[in-house]
PDB file of N, CA and C in Angstrom:
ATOM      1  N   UNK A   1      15.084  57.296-148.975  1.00  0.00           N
ATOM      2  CA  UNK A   1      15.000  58.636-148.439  1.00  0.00           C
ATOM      3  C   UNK A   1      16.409  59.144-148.120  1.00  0.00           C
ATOM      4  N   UNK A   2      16.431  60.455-148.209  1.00  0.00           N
ATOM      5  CA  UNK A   2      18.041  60.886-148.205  1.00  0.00           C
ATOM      6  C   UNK A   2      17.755  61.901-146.708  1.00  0.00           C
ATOM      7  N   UNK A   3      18.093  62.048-145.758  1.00  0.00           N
ATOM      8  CA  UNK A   3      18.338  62.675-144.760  1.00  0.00           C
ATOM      9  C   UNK A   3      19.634  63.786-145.028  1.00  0.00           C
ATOM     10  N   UNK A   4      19.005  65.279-144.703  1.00  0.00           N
ATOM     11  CA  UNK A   4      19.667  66.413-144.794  1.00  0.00           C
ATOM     12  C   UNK A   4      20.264  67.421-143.976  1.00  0.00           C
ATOM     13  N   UNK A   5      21.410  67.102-142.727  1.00  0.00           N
ATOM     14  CA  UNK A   5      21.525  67.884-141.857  1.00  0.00           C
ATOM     15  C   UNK A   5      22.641  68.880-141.585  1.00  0.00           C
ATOM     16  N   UNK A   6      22.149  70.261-141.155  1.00  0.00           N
ATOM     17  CA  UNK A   6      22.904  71.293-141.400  1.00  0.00           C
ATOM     18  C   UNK A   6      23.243  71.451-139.773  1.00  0.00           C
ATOM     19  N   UNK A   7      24.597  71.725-139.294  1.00  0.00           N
ATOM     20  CA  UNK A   7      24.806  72.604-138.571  1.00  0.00           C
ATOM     21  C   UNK A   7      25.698  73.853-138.608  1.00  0.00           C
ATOM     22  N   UNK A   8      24.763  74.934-138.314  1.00  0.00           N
ATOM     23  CA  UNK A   8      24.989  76.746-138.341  1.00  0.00           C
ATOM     24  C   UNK A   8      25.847  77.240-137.162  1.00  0.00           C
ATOM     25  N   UNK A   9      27.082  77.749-137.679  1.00  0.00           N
ATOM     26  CA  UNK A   9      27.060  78.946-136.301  1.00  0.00           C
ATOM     27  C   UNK A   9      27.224  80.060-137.120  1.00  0.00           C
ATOM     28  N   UNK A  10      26.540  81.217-135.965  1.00  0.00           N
ATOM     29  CA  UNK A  10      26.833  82.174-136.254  1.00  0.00           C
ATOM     30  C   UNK A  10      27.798  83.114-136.065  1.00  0.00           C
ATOM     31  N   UNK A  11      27.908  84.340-136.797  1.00  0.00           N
ATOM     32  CA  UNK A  11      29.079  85.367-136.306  1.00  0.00           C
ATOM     33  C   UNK A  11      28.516  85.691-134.918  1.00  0.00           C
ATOM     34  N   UNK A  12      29.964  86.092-134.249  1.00  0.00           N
ATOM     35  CA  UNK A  12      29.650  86.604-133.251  1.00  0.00           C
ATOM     36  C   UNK A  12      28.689  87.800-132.350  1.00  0.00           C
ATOM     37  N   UNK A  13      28.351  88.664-133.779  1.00  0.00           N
ATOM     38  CA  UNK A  13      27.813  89.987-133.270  1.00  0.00           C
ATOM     39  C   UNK A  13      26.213  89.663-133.803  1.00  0.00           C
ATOM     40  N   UNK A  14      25.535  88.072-134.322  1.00  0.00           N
ATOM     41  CA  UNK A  14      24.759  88.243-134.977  1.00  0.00           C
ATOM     42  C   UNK A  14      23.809  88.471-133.669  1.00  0.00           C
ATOM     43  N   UNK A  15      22.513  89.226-134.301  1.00  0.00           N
ATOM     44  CA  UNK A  15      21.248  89.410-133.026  1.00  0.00           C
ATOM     45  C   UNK A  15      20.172  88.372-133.355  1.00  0.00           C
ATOM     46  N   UNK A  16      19.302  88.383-132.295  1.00  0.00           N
ATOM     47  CA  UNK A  16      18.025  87.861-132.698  1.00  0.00           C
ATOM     48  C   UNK A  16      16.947  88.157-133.236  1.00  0.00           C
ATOM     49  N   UNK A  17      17.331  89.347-133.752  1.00  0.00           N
ATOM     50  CA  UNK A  17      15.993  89.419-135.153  1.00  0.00           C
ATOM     51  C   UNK A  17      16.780  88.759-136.302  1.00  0.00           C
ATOM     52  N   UNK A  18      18.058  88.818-136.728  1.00  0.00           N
ATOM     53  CA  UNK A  18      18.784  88.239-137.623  1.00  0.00           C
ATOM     54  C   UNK A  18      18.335  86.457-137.465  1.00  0.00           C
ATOM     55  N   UNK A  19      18.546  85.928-136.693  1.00  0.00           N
ATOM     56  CA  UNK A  19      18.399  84.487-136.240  1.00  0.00           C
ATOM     57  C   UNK A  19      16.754  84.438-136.746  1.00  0.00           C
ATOM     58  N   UNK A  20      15.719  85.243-136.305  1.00  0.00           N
ATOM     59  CA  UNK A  20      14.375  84.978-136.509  1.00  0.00           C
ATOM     60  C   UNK A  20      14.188  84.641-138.027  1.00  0.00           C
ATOM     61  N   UNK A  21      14.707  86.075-138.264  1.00  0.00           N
ATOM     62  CA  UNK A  21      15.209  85.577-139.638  1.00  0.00           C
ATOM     63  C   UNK A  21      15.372  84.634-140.640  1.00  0.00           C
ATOM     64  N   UNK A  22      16.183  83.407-139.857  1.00  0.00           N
ATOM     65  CA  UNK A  22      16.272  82.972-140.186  1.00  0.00           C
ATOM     66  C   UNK A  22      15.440  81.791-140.218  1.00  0.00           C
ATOM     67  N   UNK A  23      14.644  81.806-139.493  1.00  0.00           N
ATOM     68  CA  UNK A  23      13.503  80.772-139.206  1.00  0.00           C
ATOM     69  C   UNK A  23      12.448  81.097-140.045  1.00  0.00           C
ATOM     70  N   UNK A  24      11.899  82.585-139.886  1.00  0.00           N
ATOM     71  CA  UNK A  24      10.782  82.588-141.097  1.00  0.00           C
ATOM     72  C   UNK A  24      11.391  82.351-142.379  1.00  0.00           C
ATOM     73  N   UNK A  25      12.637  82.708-142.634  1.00  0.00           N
ATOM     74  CA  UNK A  25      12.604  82.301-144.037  1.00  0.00           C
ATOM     75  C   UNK A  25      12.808  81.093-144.721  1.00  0.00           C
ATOM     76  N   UNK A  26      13.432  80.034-143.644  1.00  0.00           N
ATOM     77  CA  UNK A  26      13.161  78.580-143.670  1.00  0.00           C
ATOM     78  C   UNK A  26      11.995  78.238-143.670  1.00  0.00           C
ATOM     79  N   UNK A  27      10.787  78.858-142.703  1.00  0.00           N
ATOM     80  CA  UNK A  27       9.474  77.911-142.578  1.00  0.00           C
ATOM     81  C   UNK A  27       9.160  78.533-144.033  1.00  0.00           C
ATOM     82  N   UNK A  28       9.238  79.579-145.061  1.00  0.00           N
ATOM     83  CA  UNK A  28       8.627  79.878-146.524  1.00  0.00           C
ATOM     84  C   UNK A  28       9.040  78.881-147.182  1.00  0.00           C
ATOM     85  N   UNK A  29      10.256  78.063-147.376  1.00  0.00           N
ATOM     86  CA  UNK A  29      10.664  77.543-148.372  1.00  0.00           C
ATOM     87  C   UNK A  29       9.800  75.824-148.540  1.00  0.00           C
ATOM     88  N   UNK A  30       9.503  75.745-148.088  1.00  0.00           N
ATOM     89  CA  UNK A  30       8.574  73.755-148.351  1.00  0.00           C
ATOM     90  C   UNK A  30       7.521  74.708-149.110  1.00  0.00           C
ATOM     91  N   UNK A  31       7.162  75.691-149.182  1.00  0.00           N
ATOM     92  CA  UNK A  31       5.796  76.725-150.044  1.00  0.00           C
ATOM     93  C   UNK A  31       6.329  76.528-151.270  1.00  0.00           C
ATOM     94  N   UNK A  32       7.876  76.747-151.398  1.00  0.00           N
ATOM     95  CA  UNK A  32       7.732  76.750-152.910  1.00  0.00           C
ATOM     96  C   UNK A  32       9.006  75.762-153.572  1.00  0.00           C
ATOM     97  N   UNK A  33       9.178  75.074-152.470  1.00  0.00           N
ATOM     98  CA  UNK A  33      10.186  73.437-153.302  1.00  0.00           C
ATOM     99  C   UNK A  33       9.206  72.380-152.528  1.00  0.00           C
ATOM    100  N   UNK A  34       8.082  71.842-153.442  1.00  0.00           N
ATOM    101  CA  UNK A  34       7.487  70.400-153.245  1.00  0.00           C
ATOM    102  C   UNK A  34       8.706  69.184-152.861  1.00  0.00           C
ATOM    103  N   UNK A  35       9.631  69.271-153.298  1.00  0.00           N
ATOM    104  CA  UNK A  35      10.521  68.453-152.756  1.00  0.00           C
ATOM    105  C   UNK A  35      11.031  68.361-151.743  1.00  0.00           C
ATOM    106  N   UNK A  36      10.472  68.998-150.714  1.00  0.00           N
ATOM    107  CA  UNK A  36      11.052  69.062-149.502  1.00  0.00           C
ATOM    108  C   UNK A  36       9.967  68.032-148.757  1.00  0.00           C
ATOM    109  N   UNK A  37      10.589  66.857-148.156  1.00  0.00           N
ATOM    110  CA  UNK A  37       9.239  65.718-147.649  1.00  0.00           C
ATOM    111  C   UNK A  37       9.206  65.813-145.850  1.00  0.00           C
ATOM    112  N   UNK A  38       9.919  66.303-144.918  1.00  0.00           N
ATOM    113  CA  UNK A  38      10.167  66.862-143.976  1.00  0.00           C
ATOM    114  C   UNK A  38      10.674  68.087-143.497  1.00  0.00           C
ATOM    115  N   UNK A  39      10.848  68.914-142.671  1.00  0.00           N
ATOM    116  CA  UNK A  39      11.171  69.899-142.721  1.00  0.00           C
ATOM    117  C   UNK A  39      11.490  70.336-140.988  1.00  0.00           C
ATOM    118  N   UNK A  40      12.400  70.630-140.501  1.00  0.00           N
ATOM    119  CA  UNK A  40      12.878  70.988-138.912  1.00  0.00           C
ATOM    120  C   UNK A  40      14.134  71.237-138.589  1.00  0.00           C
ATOM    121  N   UNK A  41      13.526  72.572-138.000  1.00  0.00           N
ATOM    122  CA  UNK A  41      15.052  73.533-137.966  1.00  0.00           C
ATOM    123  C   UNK A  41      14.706  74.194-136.711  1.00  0.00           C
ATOM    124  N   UNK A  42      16.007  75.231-135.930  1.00  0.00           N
ATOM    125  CA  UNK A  42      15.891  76.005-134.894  1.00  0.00           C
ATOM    126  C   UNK A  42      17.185  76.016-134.062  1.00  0.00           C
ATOM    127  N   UNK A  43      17.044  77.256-133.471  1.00  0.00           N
ATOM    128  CA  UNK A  43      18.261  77.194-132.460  1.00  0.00           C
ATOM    129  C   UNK A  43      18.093  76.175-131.645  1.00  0.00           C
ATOM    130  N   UNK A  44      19.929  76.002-131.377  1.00  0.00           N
ATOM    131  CA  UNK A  44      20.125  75.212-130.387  1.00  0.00           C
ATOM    132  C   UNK A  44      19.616  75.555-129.161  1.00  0.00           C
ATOM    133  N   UNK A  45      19.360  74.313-128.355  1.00  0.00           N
ATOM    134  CA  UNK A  45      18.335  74.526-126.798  1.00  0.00           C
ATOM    135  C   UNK A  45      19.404  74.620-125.778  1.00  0.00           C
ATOM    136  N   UNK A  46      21.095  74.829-126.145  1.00  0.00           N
ATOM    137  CA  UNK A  46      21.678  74.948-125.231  1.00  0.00           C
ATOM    138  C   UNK A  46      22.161  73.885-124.116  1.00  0.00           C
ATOM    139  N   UNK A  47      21.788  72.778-124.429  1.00  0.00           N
ATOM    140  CA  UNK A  47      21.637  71.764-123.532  1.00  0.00           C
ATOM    141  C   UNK A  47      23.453  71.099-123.199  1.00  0.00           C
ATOM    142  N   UNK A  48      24.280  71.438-124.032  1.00  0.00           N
ATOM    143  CA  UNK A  48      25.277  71.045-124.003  1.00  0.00           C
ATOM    144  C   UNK A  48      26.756  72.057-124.632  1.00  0.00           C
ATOM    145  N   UNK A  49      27.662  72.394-124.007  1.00  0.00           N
ATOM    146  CA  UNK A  49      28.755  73.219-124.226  1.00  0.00           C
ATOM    147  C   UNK A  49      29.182  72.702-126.000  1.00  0.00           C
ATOM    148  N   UNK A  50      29.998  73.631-126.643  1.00  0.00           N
ATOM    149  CA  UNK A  50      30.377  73.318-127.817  1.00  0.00           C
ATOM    150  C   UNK A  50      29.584  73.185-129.139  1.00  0.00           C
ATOM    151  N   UNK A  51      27.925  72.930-128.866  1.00  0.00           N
ATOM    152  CA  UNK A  51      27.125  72.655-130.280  1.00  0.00           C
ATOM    153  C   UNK A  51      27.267  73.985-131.033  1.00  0.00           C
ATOM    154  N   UNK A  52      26.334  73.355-132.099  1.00  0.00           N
ATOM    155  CA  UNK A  52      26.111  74.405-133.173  1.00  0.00           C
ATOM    156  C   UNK A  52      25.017  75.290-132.711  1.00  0.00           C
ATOM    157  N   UNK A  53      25.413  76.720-133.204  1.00  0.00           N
ATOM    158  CA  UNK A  53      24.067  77.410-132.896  1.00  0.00           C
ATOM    159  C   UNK A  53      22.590  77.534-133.380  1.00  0.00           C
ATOM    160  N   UNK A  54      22.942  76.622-134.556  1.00  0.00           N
ATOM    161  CA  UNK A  54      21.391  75.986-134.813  1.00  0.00           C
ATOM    162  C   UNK A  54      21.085  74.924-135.970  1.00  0.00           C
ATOM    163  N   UNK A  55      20.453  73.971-135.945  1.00  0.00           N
ATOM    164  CA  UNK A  55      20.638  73.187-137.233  1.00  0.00           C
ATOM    165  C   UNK A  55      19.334  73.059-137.942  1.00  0.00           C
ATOM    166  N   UNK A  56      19.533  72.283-139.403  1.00  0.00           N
ATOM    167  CA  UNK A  56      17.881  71.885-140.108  1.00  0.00           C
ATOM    168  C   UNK A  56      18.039  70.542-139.939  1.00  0.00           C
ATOM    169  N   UNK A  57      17.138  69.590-139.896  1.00  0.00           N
ATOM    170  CA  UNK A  57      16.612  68.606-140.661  1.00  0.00           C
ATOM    171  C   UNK A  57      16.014  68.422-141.088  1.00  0.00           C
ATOM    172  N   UNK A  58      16.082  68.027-143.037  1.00  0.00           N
ATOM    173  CA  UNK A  58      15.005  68.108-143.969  1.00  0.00           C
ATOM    174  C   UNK A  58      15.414  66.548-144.272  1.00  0.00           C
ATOM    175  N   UNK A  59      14.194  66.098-145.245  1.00  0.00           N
ATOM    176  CA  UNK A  59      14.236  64.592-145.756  1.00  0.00           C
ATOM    177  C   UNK A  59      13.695  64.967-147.286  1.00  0.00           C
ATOM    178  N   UNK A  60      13.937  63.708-148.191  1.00  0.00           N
ATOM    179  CA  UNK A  60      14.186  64.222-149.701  1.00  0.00           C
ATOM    180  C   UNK A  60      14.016  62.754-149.922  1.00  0.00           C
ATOM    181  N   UNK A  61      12.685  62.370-151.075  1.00  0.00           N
ATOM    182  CA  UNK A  61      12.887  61.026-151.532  1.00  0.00           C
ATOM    183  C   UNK A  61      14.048  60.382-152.606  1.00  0.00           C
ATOM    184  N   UNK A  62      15.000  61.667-152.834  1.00  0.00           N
ATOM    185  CA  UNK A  62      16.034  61.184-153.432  1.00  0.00           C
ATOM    186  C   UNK A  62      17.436  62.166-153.385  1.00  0.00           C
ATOM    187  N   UNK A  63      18.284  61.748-153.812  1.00  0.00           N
ATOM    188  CA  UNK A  63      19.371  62.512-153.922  1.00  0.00           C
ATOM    189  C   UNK A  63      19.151  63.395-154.985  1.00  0.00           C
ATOM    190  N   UNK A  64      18.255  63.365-156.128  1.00  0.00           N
ATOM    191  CA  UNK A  64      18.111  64.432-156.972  1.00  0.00           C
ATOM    192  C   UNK A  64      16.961  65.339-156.662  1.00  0.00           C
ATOM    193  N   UNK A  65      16.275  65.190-155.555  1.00  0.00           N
ATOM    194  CA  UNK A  65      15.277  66.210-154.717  1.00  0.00           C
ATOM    195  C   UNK A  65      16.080  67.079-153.792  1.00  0.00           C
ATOM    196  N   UNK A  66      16.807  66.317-153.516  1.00  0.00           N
ATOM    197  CA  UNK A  66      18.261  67.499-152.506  1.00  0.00           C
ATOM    198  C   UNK A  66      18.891  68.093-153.459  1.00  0.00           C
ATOM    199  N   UNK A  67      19.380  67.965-154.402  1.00  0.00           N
ATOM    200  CA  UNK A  67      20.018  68.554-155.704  1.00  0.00           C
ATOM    201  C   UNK A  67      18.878  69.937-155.563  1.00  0.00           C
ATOM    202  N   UNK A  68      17.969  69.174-156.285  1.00  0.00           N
ATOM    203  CA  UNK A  68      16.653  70.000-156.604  1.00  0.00           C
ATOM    204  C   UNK A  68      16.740  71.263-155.494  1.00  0.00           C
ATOM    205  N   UNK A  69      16.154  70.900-154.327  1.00  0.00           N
ATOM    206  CA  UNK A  69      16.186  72.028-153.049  1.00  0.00           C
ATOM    207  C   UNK A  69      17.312  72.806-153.138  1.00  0.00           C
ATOM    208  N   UNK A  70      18.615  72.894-152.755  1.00  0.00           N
ATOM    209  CA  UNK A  70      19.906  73.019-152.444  1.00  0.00           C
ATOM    210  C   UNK A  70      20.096  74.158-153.628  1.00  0.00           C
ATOM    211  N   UNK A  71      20.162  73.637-155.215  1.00  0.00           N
ATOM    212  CA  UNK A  71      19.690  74.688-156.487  1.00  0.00           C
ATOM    213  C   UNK A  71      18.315  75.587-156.980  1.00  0.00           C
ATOM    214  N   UNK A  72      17.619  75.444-156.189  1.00  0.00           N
ATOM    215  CA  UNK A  72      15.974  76.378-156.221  1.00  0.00           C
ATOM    216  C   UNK A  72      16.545  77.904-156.028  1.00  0.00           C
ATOM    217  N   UNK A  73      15.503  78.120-157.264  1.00  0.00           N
ATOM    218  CA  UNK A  73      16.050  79.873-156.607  1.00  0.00           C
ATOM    219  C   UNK A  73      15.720  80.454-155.450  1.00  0.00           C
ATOM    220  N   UNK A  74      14.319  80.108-154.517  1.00  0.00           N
ATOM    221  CA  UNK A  74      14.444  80.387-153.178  1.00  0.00           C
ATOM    222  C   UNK A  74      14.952  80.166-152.488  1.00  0.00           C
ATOM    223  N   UNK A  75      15.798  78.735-152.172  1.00  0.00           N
ATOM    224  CA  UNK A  75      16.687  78.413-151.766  1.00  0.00           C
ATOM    225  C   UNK A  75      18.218  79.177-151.750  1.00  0.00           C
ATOM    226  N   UNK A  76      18.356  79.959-152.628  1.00  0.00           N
ATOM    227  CA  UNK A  76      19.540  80.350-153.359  1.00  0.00           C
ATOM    228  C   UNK A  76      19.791  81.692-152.774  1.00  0.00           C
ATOM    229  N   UNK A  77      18.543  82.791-153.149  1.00  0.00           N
ATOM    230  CA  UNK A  77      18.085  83.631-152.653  1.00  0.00           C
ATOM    231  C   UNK A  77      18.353  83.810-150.904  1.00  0.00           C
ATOM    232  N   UNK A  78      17.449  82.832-150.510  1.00  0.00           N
ATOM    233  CA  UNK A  78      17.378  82.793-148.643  1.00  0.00           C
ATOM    234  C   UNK A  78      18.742  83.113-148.249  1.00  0.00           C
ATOM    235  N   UNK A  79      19.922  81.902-148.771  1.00  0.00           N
ATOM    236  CA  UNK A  79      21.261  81.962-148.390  1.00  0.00           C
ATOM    237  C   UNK A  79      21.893  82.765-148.437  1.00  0.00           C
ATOM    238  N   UNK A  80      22.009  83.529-150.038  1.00  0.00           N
ATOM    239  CA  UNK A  80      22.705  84.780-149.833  1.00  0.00           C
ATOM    240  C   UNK A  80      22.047  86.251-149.299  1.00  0.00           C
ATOM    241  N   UNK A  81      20.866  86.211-148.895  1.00  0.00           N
ATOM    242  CA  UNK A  81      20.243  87.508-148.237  1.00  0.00           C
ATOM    243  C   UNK A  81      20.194  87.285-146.770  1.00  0.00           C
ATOM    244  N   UNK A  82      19.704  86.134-146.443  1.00  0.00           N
ATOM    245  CA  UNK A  82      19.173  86.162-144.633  1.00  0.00           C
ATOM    246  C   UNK A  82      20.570  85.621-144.127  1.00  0.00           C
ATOM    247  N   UNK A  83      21.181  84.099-144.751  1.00  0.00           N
ATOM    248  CA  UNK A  83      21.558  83.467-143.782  1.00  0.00           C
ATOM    249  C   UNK A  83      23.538  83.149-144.126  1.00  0.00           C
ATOM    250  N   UNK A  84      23.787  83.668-145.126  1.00  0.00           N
ATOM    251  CA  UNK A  84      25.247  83.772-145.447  1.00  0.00           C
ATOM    252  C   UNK A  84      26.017  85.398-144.580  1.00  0.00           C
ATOM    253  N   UNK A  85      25.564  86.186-144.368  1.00  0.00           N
ATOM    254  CA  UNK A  85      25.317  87.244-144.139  1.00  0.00           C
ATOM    255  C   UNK A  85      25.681  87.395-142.752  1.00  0.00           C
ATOM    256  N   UNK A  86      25.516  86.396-141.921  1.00  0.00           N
ATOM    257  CA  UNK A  86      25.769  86.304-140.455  1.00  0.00           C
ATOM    258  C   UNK A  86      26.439  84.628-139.842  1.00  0.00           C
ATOM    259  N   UNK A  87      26.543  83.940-141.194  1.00  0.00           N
ATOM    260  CA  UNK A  87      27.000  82.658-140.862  1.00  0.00           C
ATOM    261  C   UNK A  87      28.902  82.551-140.765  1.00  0.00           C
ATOM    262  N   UNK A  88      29.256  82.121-139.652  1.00  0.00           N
ATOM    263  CA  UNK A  88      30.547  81.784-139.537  1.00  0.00           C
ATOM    264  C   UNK A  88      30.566  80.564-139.860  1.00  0.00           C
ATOM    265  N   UNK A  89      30.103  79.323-139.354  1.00  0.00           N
ATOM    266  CA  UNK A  89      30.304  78.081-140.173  1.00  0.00           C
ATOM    267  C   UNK A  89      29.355  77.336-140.611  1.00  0.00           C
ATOM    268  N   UNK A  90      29.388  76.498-141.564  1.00  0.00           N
ATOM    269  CA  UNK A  90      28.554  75.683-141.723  1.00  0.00           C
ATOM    270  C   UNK A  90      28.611  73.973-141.864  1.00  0.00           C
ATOM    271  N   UNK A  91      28.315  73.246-141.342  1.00  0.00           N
ATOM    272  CA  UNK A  91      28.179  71.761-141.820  1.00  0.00           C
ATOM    273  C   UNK A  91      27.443  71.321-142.313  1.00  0.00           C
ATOM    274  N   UNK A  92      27.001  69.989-142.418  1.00  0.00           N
ATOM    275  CA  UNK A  92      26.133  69.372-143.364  1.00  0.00           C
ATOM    276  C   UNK A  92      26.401  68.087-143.816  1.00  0.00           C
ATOM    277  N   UNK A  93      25.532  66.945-143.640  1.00  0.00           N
ATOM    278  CA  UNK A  93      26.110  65.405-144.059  1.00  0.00           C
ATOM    279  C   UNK A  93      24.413  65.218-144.373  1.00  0.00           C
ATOM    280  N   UNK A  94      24.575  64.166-145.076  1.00  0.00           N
ATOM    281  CA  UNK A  94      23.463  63.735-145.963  1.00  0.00           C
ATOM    282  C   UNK A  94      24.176  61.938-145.226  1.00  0.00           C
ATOM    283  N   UNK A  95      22.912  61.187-145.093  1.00  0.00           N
ATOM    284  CA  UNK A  95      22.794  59.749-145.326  1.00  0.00           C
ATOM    285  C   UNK A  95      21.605  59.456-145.522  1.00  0.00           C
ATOM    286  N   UNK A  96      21.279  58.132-146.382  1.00  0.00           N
ATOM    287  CA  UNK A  96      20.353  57.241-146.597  1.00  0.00           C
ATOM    288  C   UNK A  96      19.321  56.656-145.955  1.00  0.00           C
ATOM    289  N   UNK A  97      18.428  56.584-145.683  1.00  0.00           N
ATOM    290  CA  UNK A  97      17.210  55.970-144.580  1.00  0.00           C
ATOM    291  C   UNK A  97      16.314  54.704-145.205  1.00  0.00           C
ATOM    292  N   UNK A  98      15.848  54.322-144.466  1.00  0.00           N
ATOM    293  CA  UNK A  98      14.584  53.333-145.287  1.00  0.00           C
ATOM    294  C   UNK A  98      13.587  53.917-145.925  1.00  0.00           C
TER     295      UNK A  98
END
């Protein structure tokens, strides 16, 4: 299993319908990439100074199912309409699981 984690911040002026945003259009996408084998995302709960303002964690039975997701045209789509649009940074590390 390949573990997939993003952390988001946003621009400064982004609002919270923009952010909602960004959640419904994450919860659409496991609808139309079967390759997605987990799926959990959301703003940060604030619990600590410095985090990201929001991250995913998805799981993928392989490195060519993350390929797969990552290149989907909904995938592709989402990024440059909802969530590139208001993103100042992004991270992301992938490791291996049992």
């Amino acid at each position: 299993m390949i573990k997939h984690i993003v952390l988001l911040t946003w621009k400064p002026e982004t609002t919270k319908t923009e952010i909602d945003a960004v959640s419904q259009g994450l919860a659409r996408l496991p609808e139309d990439i079967p390759e997605i084998v987990s799926y959990h995302f959301g703003p940060d709960a604030k619990l600590y100074r410095g985090n990201a303002d929001y991250a995913l964690v998805a799981e993928f039975h392989s490195e060519a199912d993350l390929k797969t997701y990552v290149t989907h045209p909904s995938h592709q789509r989402f990024m440059k309409e909802v969530a590139s649009p208001i993103l100042d940074t992004f991270q992301s590390v992938q490791f291996e699981t049992p």
